[in-house]
N, C-alpha and C. Protein backbone atom coordinates (compact mmCIF):
# COMPACT_ATOMS: atom_id res chain seq x y z
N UNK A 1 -22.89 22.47 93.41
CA UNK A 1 -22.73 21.63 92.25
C UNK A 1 -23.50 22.24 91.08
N UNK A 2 -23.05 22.22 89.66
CA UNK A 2 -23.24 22.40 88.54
C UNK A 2 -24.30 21.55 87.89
N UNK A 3 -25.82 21.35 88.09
CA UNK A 3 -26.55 20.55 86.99
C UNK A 3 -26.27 20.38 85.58
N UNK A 4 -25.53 19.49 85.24
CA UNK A 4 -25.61 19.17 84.20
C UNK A 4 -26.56 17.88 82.88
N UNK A 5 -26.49 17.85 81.93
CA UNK A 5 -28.04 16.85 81.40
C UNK A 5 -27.51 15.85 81.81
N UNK A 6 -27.90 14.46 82.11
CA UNK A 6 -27.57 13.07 82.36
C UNK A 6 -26.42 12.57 81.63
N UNK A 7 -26.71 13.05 80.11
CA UNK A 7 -25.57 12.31 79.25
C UNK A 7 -24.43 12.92 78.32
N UNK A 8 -24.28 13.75 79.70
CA UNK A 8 -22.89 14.83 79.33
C UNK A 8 -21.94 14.07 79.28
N UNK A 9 -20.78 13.74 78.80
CA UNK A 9 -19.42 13.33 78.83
C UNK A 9 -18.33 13.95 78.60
N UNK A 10 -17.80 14.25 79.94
CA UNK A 10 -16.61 15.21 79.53
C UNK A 10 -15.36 14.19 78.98
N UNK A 11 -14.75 15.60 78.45
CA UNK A 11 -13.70 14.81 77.45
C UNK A 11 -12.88 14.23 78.27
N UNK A 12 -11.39 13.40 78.23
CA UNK A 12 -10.53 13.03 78.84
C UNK A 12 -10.00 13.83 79.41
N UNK A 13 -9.61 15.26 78.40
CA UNK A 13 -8.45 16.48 78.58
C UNK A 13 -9.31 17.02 79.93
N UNK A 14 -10.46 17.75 79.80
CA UNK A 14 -11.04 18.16 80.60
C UNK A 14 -11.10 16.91 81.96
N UNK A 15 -11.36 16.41 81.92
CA UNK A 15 -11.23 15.16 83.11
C UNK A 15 -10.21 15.50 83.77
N UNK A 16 -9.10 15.30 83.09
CA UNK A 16 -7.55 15.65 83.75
C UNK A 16 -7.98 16.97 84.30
N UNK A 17 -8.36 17.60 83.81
CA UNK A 17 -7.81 19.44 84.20
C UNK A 17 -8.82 19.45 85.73
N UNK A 18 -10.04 18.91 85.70
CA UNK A 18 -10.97 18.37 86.65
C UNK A 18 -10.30 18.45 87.59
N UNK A 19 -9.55 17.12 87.47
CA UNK A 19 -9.05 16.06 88.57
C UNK A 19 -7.87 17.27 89.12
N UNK A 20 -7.11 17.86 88.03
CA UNK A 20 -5.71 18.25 89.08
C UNK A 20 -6.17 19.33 89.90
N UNK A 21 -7.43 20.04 89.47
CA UNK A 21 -8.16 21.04 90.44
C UNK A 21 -8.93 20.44 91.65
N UNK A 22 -9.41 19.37 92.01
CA UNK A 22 -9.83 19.12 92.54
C UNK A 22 -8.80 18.64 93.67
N UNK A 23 -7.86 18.43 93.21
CA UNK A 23 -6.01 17.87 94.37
C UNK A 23 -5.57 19.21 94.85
N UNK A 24 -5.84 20.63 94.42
CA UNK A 24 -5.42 21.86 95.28
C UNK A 24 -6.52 21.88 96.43
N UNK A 25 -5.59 22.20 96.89
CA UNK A 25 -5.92 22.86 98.18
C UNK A 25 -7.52 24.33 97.91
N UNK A 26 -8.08 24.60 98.48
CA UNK A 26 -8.92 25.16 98.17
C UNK A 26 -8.60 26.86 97.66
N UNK A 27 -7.40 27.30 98.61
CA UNK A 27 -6.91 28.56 98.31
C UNK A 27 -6.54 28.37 97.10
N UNK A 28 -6.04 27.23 96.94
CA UNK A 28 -4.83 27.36 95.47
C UNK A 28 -5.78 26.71 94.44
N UNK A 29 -6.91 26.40 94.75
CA UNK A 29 -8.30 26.18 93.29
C UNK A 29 -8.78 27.73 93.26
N UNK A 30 -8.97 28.42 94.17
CA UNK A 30 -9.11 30.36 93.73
C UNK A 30 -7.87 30.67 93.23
N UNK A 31 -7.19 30.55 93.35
CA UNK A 31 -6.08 31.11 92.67
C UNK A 31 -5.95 31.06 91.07
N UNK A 32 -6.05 29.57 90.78
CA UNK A 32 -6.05 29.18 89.49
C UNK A 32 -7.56 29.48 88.79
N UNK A 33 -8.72 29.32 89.67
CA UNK A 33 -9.88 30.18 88.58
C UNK A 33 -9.64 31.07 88.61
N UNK A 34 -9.29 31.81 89.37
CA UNK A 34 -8.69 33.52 88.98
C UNK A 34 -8.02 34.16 87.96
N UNK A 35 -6.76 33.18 88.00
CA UNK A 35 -6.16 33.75 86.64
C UNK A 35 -6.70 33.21 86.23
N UNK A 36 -7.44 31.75 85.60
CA UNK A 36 -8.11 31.61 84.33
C UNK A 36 -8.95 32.89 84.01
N UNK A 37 -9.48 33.51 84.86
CA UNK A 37 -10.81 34.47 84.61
C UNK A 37 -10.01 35.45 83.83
N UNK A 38 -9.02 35.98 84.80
CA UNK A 38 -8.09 37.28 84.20
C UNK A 38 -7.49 36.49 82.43
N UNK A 39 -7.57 35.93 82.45
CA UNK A 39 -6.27 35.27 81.44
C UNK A 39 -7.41 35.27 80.03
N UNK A 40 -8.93 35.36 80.49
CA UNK A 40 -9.77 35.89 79.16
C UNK A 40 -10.10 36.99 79.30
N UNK A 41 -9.44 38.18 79.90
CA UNK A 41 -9.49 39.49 80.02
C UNK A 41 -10.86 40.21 80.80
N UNK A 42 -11.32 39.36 81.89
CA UNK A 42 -12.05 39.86 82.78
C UNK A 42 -11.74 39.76 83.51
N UNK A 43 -11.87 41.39 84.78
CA UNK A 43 -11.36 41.24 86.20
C UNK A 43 -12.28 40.72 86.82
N UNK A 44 -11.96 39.93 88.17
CA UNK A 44 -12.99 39.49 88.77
C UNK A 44 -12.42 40.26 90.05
N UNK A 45 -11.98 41.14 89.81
CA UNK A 45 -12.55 42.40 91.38
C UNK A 45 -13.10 43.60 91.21
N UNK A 46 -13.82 43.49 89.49
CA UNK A 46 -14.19 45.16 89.14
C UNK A 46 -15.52 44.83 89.51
């Protein structure tokens, strides 16, 4: 888990994006941080 300060509030949008990652399957939550990673132009196997 991520420490964050007490009186963080994530936005709604982010909430959603949260939530539908948290409903994959665990292979398919690596999958999707993956390409997010690639998709801001860093490899994450160099």
């Amino acid at each position: 888990m991520v420490p964050v300060p007490a009186n963080y509030k994530m936005t709604r949008e982010a909430n959603i994006v949260l939530t539908a990652l948290q409903r994959l399957e665990f292979s398919q939550q690596i999958t999707v941080l993956g390409n997010a990673v690639v998709d801001m132009g860093v490899d994450p196997l160099a």
